[in-house]
N, C-alpha and C. Protein backbone atom coordinates (compact mmCIF):
# COMPACT_ATOMS: atom_id res chain seq x y z
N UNK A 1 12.44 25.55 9.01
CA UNK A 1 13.46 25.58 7.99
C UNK A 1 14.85 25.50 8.61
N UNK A 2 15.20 26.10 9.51
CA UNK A 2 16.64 26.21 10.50
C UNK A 2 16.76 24.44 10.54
N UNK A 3 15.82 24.32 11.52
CA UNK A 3 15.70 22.80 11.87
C UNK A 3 15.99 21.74 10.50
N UNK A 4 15.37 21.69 9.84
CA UNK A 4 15.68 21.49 8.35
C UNK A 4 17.16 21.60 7.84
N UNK A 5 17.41 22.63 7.84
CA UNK A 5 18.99 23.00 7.52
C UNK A 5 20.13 22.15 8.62
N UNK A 6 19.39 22.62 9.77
CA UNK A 6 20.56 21.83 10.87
C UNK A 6 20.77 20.52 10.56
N UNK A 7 19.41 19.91 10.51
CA UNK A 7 19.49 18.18 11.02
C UNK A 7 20.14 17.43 9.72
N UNK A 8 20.11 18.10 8.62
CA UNK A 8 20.20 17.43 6.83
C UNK A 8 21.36 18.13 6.23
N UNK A 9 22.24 18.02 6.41
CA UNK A 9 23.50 18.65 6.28
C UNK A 9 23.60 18.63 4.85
N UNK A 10 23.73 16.89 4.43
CA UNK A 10 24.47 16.85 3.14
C UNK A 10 23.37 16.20 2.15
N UNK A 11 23.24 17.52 1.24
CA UNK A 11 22.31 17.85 0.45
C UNK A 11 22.29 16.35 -0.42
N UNK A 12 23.83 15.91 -0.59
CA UNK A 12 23.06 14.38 -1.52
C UNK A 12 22.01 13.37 -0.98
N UNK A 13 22.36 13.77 0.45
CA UNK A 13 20.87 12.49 1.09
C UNK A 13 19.77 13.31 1.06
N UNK A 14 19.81 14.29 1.30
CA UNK A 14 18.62 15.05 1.30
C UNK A 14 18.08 15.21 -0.05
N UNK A 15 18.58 14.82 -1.43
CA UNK A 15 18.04 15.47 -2.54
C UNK A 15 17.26 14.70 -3.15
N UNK A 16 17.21 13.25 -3.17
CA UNK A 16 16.11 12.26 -3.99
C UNK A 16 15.27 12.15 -3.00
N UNK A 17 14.66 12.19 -1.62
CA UNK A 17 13.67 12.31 -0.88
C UNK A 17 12.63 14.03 -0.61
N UNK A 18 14.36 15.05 -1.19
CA UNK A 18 13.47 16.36 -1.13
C UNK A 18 12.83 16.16 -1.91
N UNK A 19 13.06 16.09 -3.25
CA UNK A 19 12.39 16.26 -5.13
C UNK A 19 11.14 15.35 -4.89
N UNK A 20 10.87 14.34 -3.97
CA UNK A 20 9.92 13.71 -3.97
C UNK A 20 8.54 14.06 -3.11
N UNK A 21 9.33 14.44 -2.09
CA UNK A 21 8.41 14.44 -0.64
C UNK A 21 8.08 16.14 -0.53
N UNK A 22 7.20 16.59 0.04
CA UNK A 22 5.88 17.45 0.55
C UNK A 22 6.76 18.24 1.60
N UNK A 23 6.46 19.51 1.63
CA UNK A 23 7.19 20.28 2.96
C UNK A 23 6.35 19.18 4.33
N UNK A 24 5.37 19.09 4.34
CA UNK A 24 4.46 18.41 5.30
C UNK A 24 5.28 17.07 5.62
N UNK A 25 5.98 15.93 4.77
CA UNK A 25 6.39 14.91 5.32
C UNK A 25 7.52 15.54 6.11
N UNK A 26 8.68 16.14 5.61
CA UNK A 26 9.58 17.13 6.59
C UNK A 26 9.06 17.26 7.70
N UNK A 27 7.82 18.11 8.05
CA UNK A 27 7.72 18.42 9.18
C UNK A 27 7.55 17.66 10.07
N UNK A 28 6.93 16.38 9.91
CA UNK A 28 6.48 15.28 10.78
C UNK A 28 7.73 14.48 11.04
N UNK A 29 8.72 14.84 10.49
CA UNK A 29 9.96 13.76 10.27
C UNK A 29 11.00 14.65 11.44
N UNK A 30 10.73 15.50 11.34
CA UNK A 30 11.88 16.27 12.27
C UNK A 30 11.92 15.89 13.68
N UNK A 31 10.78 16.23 14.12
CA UNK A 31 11.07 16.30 15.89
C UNK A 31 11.39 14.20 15.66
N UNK A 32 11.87 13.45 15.57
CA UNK A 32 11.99 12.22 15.21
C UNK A 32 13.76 12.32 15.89
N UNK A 33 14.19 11.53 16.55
CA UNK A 33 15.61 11.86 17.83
C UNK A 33 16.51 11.63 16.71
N UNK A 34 16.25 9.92 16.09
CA UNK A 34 17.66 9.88 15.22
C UNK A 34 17.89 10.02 14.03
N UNK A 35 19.10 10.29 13.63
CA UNK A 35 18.88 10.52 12.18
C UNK A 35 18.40 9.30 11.36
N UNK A 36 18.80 7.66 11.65
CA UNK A 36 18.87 6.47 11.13
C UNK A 36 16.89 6.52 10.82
N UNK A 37 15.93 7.24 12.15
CA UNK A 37 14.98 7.00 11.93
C UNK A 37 14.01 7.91 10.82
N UNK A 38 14.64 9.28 10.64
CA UNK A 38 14.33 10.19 10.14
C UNK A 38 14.49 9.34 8.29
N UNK A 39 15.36 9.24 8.71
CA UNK A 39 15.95 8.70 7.01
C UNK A 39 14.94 7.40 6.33
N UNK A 40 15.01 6.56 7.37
CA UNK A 40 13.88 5.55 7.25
C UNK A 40 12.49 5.65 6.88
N UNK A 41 12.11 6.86 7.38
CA UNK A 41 10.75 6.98 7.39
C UNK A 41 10.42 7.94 6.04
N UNK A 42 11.42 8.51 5.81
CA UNK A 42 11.74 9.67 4.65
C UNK A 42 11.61 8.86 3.52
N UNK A 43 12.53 7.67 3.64
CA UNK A 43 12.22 6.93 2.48
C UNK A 43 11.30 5.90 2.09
N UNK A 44 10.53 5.59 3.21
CA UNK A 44 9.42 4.86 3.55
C UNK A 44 8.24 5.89 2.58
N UNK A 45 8.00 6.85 2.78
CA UNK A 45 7.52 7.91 2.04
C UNK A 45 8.02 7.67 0.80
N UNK A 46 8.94 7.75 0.22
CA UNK A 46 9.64 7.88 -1.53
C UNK A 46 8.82 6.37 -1.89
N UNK A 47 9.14 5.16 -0.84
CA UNK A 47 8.48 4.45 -1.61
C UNK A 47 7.06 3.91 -1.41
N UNK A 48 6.19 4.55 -0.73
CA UNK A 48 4.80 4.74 -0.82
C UNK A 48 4.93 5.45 -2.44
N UNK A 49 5.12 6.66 -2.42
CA UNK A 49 4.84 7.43 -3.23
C UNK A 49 4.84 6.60 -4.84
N UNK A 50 6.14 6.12 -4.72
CA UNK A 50 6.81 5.11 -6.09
C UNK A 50 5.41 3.86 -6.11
N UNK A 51 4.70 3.64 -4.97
CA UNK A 51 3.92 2.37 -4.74
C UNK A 51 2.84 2.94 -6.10
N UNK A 52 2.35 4.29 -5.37
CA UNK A 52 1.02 4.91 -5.47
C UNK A 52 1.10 5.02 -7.56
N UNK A 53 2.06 5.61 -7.83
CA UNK A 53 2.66 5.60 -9.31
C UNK A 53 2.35 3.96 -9.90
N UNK A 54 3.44 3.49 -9.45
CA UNK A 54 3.35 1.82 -9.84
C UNK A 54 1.71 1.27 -10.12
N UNK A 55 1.12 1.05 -9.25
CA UNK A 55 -0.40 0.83 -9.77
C UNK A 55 -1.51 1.94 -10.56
N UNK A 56 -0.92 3.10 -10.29
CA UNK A 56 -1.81 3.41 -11.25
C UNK A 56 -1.40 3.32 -12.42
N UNK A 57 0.12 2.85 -12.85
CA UNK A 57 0.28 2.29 -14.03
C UNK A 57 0.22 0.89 -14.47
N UNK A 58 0.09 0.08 -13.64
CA UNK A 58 -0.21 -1.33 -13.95
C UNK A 58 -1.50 -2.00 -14.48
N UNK A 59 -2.77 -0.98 -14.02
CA UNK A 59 -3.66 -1.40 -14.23
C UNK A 59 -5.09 -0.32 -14.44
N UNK A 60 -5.35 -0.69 -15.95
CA UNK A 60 -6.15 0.21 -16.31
C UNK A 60 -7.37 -0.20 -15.09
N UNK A 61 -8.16 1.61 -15.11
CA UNK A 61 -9.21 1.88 -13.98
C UNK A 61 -9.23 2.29 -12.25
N UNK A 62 -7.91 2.29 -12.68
CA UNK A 62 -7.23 2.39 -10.62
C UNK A 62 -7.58 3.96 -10.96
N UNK A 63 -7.97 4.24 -9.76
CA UNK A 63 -7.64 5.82 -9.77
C UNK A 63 -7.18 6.12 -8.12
N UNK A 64 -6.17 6.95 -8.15
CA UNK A 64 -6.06 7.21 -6.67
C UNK A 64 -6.99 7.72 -5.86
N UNK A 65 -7.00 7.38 -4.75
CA UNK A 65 -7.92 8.27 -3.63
C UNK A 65 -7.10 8.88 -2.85
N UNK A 66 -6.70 8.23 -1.75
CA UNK A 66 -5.95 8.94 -0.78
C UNK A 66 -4.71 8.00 -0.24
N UNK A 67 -3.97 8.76 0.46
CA UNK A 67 -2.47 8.29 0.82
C UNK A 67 -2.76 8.51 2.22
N UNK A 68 -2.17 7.81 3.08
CA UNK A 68 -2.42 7.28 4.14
C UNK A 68 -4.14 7.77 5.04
N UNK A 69 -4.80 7.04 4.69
CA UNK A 69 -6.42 7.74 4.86
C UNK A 69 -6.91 7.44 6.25
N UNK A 70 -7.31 8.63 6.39
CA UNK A 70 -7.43 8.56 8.19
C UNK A 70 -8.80 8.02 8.90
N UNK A 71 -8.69 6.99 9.64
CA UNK A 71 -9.87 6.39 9.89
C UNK A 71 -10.20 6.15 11.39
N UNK A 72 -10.93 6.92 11.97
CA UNK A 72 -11.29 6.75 13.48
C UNK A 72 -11.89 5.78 14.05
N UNK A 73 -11.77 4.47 14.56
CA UNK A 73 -12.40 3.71 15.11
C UNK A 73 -12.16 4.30 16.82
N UNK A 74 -13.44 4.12 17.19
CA UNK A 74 -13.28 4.22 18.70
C UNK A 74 -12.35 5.31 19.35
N UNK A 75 -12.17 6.54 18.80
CA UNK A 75 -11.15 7.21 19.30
C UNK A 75 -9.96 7.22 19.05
N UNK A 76 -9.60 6.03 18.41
CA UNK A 76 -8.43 5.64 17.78
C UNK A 76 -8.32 6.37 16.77
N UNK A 77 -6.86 6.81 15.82
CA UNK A 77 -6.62 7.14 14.85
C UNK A 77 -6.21 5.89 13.89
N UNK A 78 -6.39 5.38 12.98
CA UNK A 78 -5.76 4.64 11.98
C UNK A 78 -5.40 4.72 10.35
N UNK A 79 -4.65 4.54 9.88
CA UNK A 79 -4.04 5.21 8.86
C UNK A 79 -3.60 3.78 7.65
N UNK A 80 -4.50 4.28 7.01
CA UNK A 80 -4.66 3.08 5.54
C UNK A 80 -3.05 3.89 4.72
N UNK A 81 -2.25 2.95 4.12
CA UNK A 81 -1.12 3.11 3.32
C UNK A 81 -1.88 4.22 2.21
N UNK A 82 -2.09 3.18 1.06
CA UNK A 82 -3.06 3.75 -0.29
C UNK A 82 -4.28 3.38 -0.27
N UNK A 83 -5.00 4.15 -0.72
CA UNK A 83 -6.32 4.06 -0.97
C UNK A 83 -7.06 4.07 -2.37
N UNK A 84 -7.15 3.10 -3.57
CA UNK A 84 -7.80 3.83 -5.04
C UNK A 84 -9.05 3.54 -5.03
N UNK A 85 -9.61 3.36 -6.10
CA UNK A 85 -10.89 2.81 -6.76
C UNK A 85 -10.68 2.73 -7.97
N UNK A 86 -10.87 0.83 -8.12
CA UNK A 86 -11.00 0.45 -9.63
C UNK A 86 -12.51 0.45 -10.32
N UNK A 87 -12.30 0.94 -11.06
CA UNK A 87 -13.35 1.45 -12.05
C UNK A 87 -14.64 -0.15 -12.99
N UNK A 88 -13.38 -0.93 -12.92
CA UNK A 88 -13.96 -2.24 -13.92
C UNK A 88 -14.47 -2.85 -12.94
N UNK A 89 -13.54 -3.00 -11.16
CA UNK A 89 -14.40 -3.97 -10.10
C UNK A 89 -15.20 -2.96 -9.64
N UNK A 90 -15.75 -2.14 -9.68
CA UNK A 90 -16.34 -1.09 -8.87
C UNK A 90 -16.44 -0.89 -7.64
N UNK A 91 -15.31 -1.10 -6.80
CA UNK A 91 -15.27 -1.03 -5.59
C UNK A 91 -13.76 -0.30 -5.05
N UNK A 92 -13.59 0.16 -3.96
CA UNK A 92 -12.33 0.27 -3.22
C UNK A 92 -11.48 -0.54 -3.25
N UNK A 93 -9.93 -0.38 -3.34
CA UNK A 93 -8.67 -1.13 -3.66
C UNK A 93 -7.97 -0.80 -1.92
N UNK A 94 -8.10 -1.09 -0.78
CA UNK A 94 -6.76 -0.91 -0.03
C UNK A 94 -5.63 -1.44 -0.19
N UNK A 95 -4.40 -0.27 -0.28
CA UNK A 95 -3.06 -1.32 0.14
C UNK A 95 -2.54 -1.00 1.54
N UNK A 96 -1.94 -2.06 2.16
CA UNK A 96 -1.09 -1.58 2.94
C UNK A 96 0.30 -1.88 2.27
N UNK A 97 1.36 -1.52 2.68
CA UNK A 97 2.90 -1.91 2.77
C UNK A 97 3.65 -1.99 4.59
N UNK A 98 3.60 -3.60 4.13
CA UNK A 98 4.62 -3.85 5.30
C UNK A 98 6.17 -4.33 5.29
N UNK A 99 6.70 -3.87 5.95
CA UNK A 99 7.88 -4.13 6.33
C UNK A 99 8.32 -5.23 6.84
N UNK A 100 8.98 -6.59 6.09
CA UNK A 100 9.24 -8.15 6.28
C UNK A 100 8.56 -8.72 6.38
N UNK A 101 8.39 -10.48 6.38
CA UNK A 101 8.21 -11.12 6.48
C UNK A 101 6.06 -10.83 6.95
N UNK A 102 4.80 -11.37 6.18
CA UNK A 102 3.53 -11.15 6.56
C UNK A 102 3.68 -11.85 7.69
N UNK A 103 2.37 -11.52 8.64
CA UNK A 103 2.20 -11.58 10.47
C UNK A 103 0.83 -12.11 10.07
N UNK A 104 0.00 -12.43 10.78
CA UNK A 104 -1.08 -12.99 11.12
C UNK A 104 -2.01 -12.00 11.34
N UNK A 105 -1.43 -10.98 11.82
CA UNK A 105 -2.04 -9.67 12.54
C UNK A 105 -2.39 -9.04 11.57
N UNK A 106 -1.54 -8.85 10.38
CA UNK A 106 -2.11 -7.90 9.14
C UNK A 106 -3.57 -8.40 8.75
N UNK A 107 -3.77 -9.40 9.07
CA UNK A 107 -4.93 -9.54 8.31
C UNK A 107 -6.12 -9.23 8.98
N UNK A 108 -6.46 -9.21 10.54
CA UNK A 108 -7.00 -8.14 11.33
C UNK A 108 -7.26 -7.09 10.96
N UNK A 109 -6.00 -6.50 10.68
CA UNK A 109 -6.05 -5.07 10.55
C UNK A 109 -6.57 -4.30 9.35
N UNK A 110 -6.59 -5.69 7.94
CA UNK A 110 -6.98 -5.44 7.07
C UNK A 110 -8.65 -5.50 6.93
N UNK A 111 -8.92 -6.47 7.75
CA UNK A 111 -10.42 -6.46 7.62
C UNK A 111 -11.06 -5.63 8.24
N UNK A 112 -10.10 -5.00 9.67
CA UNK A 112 -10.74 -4.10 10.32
C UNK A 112 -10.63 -2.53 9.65
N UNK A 113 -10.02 -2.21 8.69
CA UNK A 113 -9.99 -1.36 7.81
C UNK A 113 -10.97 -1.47 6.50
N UNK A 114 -11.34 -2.96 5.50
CA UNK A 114 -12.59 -3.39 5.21
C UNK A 114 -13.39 -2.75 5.84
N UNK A 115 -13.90 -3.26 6.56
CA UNK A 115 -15.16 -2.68 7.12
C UNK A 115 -15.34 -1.69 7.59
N UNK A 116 -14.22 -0.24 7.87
CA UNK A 116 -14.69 0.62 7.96
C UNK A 116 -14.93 1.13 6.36
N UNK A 117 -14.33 1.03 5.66
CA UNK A 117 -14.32 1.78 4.43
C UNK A 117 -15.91 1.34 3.83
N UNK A 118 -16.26 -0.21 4.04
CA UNK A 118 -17.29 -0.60 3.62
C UNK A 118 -18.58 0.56 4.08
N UNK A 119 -18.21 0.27 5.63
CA UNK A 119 -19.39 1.05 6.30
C UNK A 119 -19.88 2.74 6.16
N UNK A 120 -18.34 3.53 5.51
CA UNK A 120 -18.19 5.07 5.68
C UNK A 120 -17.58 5.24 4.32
N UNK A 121 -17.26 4.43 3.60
CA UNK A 121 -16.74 5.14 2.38
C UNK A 121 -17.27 4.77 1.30
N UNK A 122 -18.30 3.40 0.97
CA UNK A 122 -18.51 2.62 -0.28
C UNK A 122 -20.06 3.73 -0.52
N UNK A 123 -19.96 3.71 -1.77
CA UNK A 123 -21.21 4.29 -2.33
C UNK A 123 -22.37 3.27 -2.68
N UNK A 124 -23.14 3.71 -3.01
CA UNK A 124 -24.28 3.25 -3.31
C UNK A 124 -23.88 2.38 -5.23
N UNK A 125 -23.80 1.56 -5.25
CA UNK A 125 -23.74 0.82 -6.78
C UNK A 125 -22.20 0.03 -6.60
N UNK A 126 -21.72 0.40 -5.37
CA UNK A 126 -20.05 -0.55 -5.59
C UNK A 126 -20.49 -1.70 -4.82
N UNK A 127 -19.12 -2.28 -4.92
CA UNK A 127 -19.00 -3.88 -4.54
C UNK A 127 -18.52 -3.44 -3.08
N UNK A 128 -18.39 -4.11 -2.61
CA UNK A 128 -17.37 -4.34 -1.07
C UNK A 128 -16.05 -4.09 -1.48
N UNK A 129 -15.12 -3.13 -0.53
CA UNK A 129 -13.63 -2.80 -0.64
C UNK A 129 -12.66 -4.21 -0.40
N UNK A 130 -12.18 -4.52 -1.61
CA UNK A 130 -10.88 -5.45 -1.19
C UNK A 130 -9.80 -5.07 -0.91
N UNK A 131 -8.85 -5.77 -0.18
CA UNK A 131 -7.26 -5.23 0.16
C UNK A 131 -6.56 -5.82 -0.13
N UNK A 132 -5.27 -5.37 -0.30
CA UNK A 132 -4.21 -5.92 -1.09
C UNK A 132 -2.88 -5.57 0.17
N UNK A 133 -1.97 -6.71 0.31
CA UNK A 133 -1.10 -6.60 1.71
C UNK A 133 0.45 -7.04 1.15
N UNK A 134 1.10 -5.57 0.88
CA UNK A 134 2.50 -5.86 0.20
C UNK A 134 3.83 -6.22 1.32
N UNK A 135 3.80 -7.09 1.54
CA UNK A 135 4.79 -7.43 2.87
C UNK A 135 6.21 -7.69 1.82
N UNK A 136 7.47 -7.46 2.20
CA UNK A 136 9.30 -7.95 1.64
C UNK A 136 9.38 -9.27 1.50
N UNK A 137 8.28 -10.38 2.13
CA UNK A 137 8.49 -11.44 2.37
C UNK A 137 7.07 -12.42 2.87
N UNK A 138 7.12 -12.70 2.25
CA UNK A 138 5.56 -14.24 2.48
C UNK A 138 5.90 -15.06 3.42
N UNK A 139 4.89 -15.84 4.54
CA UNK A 139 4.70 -16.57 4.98
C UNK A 139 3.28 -17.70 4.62
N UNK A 140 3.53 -18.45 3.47
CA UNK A 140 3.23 -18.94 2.75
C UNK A 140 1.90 -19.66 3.58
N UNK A 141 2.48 -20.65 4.58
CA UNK A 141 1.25 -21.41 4.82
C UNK A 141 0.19 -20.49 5.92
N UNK A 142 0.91 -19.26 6.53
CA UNK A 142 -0.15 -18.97 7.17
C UNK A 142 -0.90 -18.22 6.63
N UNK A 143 -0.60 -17.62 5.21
CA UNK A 143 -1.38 -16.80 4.46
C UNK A 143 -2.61 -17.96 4.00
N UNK A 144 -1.88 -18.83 3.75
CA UNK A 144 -3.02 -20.13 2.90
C UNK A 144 -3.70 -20.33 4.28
N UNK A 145 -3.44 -20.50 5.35
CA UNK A 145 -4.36 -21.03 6.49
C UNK A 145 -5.36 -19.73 7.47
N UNK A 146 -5.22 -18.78 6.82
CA UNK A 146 -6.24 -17.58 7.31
C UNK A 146 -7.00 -17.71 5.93
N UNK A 147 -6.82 -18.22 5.04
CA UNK A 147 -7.80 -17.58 3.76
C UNK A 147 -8.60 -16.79 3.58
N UNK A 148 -7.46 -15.70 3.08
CA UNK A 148 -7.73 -14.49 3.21
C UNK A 148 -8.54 -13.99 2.23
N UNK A 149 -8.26 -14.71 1.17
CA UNK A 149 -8.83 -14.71 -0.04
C UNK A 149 -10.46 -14.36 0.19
N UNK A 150 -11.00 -15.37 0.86
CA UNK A 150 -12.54 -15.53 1.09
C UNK A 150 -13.17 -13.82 1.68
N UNK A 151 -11.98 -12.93 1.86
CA UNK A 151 -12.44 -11.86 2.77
C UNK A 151 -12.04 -10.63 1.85
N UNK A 152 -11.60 -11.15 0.71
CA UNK A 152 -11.43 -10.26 -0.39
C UNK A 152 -9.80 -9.64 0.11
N UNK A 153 -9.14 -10.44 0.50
CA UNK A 153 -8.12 -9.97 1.08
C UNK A 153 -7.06 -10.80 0.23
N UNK A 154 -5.92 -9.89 -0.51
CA UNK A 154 -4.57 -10.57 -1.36
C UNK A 154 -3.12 -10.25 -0.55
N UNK A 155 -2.59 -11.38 -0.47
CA UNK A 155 -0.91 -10.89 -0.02
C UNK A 155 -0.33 -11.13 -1.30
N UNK A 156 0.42 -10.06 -1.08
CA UNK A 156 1.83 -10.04 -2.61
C UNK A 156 2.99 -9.61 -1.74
N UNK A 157 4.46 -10.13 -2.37
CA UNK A 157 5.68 -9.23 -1.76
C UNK A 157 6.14 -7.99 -2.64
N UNK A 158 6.91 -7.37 -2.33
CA UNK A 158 7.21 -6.27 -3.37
C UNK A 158 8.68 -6.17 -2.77
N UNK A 159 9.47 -5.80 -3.29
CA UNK A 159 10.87 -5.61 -3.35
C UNK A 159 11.57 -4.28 -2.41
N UNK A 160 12.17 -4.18 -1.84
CA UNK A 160 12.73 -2.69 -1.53
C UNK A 160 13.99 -2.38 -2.25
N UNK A 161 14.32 -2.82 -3.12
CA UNK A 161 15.05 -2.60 -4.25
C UNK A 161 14.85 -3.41 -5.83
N UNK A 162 14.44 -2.44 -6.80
CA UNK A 162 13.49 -2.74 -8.03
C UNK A 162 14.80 -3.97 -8.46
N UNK A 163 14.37 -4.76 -9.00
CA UNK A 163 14.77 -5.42 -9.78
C UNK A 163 14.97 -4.97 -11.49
N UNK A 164 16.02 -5.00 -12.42
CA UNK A 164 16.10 -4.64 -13.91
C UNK A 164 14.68 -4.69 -14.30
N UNK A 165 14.45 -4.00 -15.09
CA UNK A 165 13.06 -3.38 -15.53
C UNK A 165 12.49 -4.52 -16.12
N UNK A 166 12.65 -4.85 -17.27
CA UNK A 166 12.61 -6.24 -17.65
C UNK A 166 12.11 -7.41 -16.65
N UNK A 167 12.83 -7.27 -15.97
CA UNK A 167 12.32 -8.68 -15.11
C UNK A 167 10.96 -7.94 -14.20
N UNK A 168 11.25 -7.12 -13.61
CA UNK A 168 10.38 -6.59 -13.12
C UNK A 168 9.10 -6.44 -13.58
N UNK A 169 9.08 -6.03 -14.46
CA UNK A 169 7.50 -6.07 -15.83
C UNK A 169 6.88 -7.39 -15.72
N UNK A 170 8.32 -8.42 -15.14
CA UNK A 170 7.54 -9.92 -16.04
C UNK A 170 7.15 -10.43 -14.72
N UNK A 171 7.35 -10.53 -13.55
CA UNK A 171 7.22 -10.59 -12.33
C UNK A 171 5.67 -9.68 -11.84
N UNK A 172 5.56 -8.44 -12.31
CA UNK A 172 4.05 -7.92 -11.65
C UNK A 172 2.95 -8.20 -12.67
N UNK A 173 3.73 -8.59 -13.96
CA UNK A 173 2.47 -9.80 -14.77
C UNK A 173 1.87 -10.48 -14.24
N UNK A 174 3.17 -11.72 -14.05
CA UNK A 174 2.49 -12.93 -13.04
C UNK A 174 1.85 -12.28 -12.14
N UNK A 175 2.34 -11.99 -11.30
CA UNK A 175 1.46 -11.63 -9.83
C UNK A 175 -0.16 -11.35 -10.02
N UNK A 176 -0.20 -10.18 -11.47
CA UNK A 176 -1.40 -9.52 -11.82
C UNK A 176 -2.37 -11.30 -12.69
N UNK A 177 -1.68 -11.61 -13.24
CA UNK A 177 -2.43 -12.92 -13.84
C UNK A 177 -3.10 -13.79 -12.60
N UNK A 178 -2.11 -14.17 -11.81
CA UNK A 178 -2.41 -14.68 -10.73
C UNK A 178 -3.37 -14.34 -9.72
N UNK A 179 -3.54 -12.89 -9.29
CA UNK A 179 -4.57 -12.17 -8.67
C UNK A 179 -5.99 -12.39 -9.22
N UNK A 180 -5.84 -12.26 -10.68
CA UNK A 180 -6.90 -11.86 -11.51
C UNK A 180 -7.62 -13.52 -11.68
N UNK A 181 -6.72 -14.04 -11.39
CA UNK A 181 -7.45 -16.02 -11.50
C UNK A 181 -7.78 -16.35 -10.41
N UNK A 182 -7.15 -15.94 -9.11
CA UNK A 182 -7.81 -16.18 -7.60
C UNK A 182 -9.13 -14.92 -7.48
N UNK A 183 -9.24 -13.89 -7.90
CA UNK A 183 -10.41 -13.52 -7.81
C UNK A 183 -11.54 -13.80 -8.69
N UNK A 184 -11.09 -13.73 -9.94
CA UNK A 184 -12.39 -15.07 -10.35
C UNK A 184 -12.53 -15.85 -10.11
N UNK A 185 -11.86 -16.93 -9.56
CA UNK A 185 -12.44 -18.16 -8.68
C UNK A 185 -13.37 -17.85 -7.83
N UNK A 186 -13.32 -16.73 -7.03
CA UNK A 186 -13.70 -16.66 -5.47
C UNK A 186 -14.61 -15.51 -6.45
N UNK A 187 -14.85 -15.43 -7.88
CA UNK A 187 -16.23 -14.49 -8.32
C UNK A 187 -16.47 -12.98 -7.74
N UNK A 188 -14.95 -12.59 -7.96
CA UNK A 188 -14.47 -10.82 -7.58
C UNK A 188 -14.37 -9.91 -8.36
N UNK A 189 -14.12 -11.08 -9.54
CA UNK A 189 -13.60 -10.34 -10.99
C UNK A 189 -13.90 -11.22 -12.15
N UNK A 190 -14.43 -10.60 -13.13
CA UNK A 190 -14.76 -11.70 -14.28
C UNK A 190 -12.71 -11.70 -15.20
N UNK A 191 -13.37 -13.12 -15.22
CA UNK A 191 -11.81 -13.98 -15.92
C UNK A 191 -11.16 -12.69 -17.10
N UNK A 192 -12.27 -12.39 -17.94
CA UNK A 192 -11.58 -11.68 -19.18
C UNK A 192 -11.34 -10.22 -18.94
N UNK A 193 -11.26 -9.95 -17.20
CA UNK A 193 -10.30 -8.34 -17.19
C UNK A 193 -8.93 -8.30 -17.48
């Protein structure tokens, strides 16, 4: 708490990330050297959190599971963004959220997260876990040239500052129309969800 008090002086930055965030994200945020990074990651948190809200209101049957879900490969620690389960596809939803422009690499990481969840988390009567990869910014043809699709894998961008509500609504339509027509193609999801 001292530490707390010292490092966060002025309660207006500190007050829309306190009201949001967990004594627990605090603590992990502190021993962190600068303030520029502390703040970053603080709000990196506000908008996970805002993520985790956002879909479970967009789409009937999401239910949350877990927020950053901890997954041991090989000794390794690895850490899934969100975690739900939709109810109508009967299977696991991963998201990640990345920061700029999609990499080539996310999609590794996504399948290598697939398949653990497949192997340690899917029950008996679900489908295979798909993922969903929210990057600030698309790289259009290399998303089309990994086809990701085929691996149950979606890229979308998402904003780090909301757009007027209005537009915003009409924007995660499309996206959701659009999702919902590339996975019935590829027979993930029947057309009339």
């Amino acid at each position: 708490m001292m530490q707390f008090a010292e490092q966060f002086l002025d309660f207006e930055i500190v007050s829309p990330p306190a009201t949001q965030l967990s004594w627990s994200h605090f603590v992990e945020i502190l021993p962190l050297k600068t303030q520029e990074a502390k703040m970053f990651y603080l709000n990196e948190a506000a908008i996970l959190r805002e993520l985790e809200k956002f879909i479970l209101e967009f789409g009937k049957g999401f239910a949350f599971v877990e927020r950053q879900k901890r997954m041991i490969i090989d000794g390794v620690d690895f850490h899934l963004d969100l975690l739900f389960y939709n109810r109508y596809l009967k299977r696991l939803v991963a998201v990640e959220l990345k920061q700029g422009l999609f990499k080539a690499e996310y999609n590794g990481q996504m399948k290598l997260y697939l398949r653990w969840l497949n192997r340690y988390e899917r029950q008996e009567g679900e489908s295979e876990p798909i993922g969903l990869i929210l990057c600030t910014g698309g790289n259009r043809e290399q998303i089309e040239l990994l086809e990701m699709d085929r691996d149950g894998i979606l890229v979308a961008e998402y904003w780090t500052i909301l757009p007027p509500k209005a537009e915003f609504e009409q924007k995660i339509q499309m996206i959701l129309a659009e999702t919902r027509e590339r996975l019935a193609r590829k027979k993930l999801l029947p057309l009339g969800r």
